[in-house]
N, C-alpha and C. Protein backbone atom coordinates (compact mmCIF):
# COMPACT_ATOMS: atom_id res chain seq x y z
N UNK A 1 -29.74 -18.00 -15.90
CA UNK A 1 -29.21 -17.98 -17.24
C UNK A 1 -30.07 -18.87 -18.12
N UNK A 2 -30.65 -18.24 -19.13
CA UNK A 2 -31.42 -19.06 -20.02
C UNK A 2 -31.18 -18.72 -21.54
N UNK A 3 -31.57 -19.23 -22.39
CA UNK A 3 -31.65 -19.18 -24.13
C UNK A 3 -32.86 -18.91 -24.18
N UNK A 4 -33.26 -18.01 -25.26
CA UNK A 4 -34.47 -17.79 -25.62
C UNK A 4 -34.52 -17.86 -26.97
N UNK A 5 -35.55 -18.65 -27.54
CA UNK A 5 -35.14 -18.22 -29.19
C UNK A 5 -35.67 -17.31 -29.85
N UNK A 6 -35.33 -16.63 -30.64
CA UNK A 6 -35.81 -15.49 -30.68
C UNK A 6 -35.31 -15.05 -31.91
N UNK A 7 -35.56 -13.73 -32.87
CA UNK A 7 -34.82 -13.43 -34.19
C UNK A 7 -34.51 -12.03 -33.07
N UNK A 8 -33.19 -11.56 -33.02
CA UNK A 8 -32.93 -10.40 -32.88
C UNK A 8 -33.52 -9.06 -33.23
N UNK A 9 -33.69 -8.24 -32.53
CA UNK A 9 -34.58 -7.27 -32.39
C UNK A 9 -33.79 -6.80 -32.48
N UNK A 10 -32.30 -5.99 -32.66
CA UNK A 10 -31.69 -4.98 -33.51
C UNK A 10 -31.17 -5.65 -34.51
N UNK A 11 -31.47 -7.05 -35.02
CA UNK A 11 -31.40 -7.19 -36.17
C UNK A 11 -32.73 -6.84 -37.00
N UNK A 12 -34.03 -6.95 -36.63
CA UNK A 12 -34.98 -6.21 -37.79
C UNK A 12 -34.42 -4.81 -37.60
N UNK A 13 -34.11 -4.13 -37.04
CA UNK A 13 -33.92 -2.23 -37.32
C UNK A 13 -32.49 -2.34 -38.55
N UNK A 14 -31.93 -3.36 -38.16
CA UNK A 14 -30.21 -3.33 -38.77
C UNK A 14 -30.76 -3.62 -40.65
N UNK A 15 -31.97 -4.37 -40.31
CA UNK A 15 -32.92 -5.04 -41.83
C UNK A 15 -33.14 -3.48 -42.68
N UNK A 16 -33.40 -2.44 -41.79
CA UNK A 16 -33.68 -0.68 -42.15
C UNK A 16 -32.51 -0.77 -42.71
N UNK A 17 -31.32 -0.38 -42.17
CA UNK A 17 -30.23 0.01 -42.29
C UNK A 17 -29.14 -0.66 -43.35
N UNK A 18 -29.78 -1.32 -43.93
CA UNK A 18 -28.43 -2.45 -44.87
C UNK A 18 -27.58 -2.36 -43.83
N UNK A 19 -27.64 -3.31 -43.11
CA UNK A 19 -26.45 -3.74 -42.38
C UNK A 19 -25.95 -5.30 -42.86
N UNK A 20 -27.68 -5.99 -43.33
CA UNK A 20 -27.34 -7.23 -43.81
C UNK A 20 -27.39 -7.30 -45.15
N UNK A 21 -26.77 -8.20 -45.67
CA UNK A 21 -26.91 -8.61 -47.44
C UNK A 21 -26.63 -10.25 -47.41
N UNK A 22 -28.17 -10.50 -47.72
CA UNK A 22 -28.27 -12.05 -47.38
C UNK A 22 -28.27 -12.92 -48.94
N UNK A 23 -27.52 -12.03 -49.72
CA UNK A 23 -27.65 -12.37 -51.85
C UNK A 23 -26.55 -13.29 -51.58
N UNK A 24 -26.22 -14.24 -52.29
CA UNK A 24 -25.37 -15.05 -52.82
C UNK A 24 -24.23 -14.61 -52.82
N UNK A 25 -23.96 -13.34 -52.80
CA UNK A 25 -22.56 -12.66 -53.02
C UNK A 25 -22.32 -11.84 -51.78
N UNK A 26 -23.20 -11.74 -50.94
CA UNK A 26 -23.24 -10.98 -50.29
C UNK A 26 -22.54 -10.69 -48.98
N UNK A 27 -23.15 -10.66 -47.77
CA UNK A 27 -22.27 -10.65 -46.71
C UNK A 27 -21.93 -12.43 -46.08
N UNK A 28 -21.09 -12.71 -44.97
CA UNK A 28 -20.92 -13.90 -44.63
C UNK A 28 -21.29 -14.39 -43.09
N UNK A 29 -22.24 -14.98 -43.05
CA UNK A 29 -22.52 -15.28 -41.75
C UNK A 29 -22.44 -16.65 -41.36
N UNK A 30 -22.10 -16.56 -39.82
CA UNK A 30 -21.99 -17.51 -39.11
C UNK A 30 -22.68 -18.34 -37.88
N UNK A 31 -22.79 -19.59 -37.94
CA UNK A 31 -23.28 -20.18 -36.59
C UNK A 31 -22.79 -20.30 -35.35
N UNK A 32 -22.50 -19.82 -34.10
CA UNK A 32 -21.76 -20.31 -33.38
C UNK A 32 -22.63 -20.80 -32.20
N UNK A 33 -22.18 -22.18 -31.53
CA UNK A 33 -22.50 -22.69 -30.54
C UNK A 33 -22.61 -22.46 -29.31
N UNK A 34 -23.26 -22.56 -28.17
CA UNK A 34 -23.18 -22.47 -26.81
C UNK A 34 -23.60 -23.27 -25.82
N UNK A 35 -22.98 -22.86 -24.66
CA UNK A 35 -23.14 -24.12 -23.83
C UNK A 35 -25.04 -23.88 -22.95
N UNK A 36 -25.49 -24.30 -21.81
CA UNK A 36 -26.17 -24.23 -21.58
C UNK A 36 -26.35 -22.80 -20.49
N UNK A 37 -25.32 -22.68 -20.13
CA UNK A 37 -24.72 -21.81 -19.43
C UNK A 37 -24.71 -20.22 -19.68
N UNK A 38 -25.11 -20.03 -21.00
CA UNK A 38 -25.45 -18.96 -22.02
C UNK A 38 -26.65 -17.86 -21.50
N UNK A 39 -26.40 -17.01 -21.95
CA UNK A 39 -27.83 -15.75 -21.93
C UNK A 39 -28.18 -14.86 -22.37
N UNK A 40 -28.98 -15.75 -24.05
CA UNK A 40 -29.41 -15.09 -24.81
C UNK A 40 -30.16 -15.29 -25.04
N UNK A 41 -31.12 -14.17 -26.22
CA UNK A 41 -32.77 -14.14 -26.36
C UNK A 41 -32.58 -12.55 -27.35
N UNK A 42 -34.19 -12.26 -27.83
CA UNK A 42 -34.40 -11.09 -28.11
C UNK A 42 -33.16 -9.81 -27.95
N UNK A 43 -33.01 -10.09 -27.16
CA UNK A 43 -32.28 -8.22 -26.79
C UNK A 43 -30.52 -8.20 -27.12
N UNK A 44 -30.02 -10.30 -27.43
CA UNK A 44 -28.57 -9.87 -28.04
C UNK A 44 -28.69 -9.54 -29.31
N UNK A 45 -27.50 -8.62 -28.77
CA UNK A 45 -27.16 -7.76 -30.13
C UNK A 45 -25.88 -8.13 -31.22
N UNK A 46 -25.04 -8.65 -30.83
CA UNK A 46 -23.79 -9.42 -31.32
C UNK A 46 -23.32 -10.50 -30.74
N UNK A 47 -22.28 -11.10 -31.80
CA UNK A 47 -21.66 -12.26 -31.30
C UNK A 47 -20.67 -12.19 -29.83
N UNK A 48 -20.45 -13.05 -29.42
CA UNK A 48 -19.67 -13.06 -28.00
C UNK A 48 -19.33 -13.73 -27.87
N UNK A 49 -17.96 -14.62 -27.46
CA UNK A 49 -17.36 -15.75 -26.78
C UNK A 49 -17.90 -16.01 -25.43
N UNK A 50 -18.77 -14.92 -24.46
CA UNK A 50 -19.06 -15.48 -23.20
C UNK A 50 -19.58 -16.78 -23.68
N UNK A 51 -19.56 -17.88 -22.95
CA UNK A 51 -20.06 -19.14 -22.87
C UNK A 51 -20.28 -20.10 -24.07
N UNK A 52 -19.34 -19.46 -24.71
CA UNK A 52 -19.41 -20.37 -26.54
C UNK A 52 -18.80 -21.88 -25.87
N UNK A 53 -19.50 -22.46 -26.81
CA UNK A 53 -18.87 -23.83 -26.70
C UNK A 53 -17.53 -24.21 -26.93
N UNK A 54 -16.88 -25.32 -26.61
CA UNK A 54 -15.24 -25.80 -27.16
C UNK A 54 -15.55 -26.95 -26.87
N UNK A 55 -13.82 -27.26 -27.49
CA UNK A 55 -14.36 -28.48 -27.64
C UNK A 55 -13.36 -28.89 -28.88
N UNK A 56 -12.69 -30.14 -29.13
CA UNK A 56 -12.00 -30.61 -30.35
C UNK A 56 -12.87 -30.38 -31.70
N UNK A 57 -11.76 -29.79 -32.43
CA UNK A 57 -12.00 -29.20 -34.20
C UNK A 57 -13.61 -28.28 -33.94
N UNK A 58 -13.58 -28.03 -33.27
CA UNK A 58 -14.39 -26.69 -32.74
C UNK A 58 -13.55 -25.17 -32.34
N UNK A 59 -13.80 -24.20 -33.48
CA UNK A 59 -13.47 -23.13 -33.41
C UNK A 59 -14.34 -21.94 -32.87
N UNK A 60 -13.77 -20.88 -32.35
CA UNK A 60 -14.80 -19.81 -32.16
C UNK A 60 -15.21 -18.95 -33.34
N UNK A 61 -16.04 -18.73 -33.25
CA UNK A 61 -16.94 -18.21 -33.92
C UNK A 61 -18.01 -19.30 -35.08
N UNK A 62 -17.65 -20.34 -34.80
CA UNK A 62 -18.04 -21.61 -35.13
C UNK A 62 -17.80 -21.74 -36.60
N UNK A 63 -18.86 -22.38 -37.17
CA UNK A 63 -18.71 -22.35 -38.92
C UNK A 63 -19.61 -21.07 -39.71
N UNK A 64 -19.08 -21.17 -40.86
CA UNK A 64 -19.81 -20.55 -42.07
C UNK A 64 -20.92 -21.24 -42.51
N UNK A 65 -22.15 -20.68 -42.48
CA UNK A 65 -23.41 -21.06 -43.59
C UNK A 65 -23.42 -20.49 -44.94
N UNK A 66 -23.65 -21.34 -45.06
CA UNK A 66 -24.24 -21.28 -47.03
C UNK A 66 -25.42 -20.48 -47.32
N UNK A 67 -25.20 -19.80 -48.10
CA UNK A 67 -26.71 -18.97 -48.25
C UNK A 67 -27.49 -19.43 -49.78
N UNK A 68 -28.52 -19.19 -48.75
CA UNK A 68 -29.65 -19.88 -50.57
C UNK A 68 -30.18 -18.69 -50.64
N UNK A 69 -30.46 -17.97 -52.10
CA UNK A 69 -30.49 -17.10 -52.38
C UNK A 69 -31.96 -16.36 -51.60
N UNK A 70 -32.24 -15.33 -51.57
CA UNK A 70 -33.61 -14.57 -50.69
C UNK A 70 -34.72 -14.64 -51.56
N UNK A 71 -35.82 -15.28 -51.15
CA UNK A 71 -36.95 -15.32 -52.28
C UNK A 71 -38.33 -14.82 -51.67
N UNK A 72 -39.28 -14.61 -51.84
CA UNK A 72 -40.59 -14.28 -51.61
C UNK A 72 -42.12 -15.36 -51.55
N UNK A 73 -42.75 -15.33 -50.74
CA UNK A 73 -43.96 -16.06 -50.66
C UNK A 73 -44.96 -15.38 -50.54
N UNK A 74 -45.80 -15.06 -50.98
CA UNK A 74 -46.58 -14.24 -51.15
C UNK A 74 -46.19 -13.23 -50.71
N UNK A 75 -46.60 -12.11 -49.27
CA UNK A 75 -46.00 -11.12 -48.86
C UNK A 75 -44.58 -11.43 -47.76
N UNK A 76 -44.55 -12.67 -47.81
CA UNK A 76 -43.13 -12.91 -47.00
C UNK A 76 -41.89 -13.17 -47.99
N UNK A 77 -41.00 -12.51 -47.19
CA UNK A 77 -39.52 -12.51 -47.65
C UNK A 77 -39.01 -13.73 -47.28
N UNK A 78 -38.16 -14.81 -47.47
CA UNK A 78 -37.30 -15.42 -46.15
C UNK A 78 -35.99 -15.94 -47.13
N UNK A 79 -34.88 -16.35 -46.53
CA UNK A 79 -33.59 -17.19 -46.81
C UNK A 79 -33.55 -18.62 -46.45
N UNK A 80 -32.87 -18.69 -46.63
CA UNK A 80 -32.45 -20.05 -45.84
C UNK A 80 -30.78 -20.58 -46.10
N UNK A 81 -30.38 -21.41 -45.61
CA UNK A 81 -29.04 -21.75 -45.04
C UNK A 81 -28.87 -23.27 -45.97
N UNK A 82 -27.60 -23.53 -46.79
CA UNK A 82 -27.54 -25.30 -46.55
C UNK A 82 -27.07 -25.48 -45.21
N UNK A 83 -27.17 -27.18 -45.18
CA UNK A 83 -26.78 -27.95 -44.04
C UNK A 83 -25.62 -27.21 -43.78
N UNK A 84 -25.19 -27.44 -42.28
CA UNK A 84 -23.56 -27.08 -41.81
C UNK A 84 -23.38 -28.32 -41.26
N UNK A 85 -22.14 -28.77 -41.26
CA UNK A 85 -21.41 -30.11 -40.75
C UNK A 85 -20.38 -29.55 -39.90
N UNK A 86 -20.12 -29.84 -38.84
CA UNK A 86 -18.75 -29.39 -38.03
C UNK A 86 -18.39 -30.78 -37.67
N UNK A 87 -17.85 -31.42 -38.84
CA UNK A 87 -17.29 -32.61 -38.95
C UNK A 87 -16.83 -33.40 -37.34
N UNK A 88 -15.81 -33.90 -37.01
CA UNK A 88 -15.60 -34.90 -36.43
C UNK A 88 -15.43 -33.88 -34.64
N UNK A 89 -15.84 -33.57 -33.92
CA UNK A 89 -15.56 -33.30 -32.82
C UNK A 89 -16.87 -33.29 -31.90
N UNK A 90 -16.22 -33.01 -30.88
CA UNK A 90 -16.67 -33.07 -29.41
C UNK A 90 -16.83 -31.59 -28.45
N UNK A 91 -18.59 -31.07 -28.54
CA UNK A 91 -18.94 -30.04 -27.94
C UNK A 91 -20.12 -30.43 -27.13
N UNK A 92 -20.46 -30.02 -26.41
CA UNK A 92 -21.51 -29.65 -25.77
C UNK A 92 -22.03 -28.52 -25.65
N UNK A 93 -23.53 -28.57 -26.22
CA UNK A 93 -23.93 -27.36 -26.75
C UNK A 93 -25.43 -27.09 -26.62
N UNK A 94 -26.25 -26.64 -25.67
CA UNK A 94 -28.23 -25.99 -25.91
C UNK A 94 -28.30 -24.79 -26.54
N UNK A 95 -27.29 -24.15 -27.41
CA UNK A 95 -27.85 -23.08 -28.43
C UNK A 95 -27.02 -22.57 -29.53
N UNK A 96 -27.47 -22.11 -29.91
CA UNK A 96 -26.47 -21.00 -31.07
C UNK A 96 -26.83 -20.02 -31.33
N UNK A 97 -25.96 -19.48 -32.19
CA UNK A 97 -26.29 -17.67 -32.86
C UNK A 97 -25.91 -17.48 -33.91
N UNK A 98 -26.70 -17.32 -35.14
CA UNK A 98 -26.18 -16.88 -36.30
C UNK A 98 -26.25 -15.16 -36.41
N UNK A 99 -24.91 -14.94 -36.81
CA UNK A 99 -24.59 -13.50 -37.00
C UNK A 99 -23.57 -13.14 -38.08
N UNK A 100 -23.78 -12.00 -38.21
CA UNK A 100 -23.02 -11.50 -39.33
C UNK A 100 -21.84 -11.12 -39.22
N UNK A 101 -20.68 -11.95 -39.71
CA UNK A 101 -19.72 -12.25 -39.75
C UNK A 101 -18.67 -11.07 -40.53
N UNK A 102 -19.44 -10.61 -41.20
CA UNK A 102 -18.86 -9.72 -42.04
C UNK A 102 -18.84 -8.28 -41.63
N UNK A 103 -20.39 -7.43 -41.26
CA UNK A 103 -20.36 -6.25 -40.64
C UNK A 103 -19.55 -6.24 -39.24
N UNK A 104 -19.68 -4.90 -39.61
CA UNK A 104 -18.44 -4.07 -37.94
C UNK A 104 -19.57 -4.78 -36.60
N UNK A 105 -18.59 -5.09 -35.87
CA UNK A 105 -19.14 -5.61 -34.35
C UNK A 105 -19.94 -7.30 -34.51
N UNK A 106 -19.52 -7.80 -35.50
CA UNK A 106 -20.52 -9.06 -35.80
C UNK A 106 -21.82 -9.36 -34.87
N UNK A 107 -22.70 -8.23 -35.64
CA UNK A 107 -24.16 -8.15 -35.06
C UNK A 107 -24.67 -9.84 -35.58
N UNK A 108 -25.60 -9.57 -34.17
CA UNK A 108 -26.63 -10.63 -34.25
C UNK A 108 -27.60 -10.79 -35.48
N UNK A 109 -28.03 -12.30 -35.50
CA UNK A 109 -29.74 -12.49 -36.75
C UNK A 109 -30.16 -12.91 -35.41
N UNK A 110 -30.10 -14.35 -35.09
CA UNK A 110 -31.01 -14.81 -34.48
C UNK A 110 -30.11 -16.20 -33.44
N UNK A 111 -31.07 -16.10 -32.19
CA UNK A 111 -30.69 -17.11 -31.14
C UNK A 111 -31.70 -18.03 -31.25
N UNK A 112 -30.93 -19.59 -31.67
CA UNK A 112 -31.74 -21.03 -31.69
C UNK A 112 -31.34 -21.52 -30.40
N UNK A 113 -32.68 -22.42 -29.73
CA UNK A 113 -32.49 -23.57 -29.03
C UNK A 113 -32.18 -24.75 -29.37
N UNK A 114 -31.39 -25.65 -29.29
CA UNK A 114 -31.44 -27.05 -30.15
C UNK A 114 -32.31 -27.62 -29.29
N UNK A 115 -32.40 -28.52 -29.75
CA UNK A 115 -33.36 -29.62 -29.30
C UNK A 115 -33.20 -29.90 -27.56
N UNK A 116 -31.98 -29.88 -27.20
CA UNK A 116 -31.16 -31.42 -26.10
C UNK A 116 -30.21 -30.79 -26.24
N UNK A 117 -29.72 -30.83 -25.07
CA UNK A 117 -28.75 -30.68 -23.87
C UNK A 117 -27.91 -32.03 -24.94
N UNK A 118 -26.90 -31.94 -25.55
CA UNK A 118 -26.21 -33.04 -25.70
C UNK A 118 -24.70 -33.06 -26.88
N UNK A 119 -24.43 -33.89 -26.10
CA UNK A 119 -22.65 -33.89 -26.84
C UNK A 119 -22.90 -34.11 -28.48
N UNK A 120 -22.05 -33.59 -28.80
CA UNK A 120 -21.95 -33.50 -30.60
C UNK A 120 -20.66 -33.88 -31.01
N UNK A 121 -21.00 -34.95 -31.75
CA UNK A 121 -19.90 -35.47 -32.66
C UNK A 121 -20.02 -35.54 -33.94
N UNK A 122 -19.88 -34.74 -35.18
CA UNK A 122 -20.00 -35.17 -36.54
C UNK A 122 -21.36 -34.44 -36.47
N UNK A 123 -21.41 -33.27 -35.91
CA UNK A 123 -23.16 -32.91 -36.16
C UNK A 123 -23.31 -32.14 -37.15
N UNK A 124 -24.63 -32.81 -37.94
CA UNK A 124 -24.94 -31.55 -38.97
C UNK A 124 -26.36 -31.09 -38.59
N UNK A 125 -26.57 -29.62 -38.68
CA UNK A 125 -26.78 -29.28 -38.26
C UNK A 125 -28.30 -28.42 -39.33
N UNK A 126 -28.90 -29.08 -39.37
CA UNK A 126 -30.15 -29.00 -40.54
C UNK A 126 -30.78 -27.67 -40.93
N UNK A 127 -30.66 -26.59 -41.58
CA UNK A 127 -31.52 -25.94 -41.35
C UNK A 127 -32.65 -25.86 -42.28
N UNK A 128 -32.92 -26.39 -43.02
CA UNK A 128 -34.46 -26.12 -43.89
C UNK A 128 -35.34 -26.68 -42.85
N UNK A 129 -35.09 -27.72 -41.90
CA UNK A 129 -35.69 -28.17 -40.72
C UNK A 129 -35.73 -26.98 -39.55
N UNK A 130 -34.53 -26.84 -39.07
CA UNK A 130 -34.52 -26.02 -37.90
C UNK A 130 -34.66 -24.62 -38.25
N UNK A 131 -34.23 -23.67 -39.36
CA UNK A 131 -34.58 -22.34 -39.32
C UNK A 131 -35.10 -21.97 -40.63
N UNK A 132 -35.57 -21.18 -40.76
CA UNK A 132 -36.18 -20.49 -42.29
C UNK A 132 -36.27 -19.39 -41.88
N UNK A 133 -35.70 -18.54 -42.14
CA UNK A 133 -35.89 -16.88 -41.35
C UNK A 133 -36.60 -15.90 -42.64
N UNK A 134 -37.90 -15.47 -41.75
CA UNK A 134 -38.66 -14.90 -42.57
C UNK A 134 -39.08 -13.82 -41.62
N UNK A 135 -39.20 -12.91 -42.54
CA UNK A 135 -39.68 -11.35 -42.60
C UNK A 135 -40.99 -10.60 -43.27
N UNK A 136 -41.65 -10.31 -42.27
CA UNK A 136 -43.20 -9.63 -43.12
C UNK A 136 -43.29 -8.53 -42.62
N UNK A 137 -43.11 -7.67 -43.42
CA UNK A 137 -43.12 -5.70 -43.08
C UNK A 137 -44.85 -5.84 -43.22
């Protein structure tokens, strides 16, 4: 059983399909945690409780991200996320999955590694550091 990080590979085809809407108004996605125990990479396709983390004031399907609006860099597309805080509790957690919270079957974006194997209390959870998800057709 391993984590791989990876951006989902039926999430670029789902990128064809408007499945996602990453605008300010748009659809709502989420982070959720996992333990080490997990096995994902490339080929998940949706969210799953197998091996999600728990844990006090830790819910499934974890928290909501903030979306910063979709902008362009030269020929790259990308988003980005504000910080998430899952305020005061106690998980143990080597990955996550942000997915779309909103479409049918809450398809996958993408599987992160964190850093460390390690307990979380009050973690926020950075992403202009840890993810920038970008797209070049």
């Amino acid at each position: 059983m391993a984590i791989t990080q990876a951006m989902c590979t039926s999430f670029k085809k789902e990128l064809m399909t408007a499945t996602h809407n990453f605008a300010t108004n748009g659809n709502t996605f989420n982070l959720a945690l996992y333990t080490s125990s997990a096995t994902m990479s490339a080929s998940t396709t949706a969210y799953t409780t197998s091996q999600e983390a728990t844990g006090t004031n830790y819910t499934a399907k974890g928290g909501t991200l903030t979306k910063v609006a979709p902008t362009t860099s030269g020929t790259t597309a990308f988003t980005d996320f504000a910080d998430l805080t899952f305020g005061t509790c106690t998980i143990t957690a080597r990955g996550c999955m942000i997915f779309n919270d909103t479409a049918s079957g809450d398809p996958a974006v993408a599987v992160l590694i964190l850093e460390e194997i390690k307990p979380l209390r009050q973690e926020v959870l950075r992403f202009p550091s840890l993810l920038r998800m970008q797209v070049t057709l």
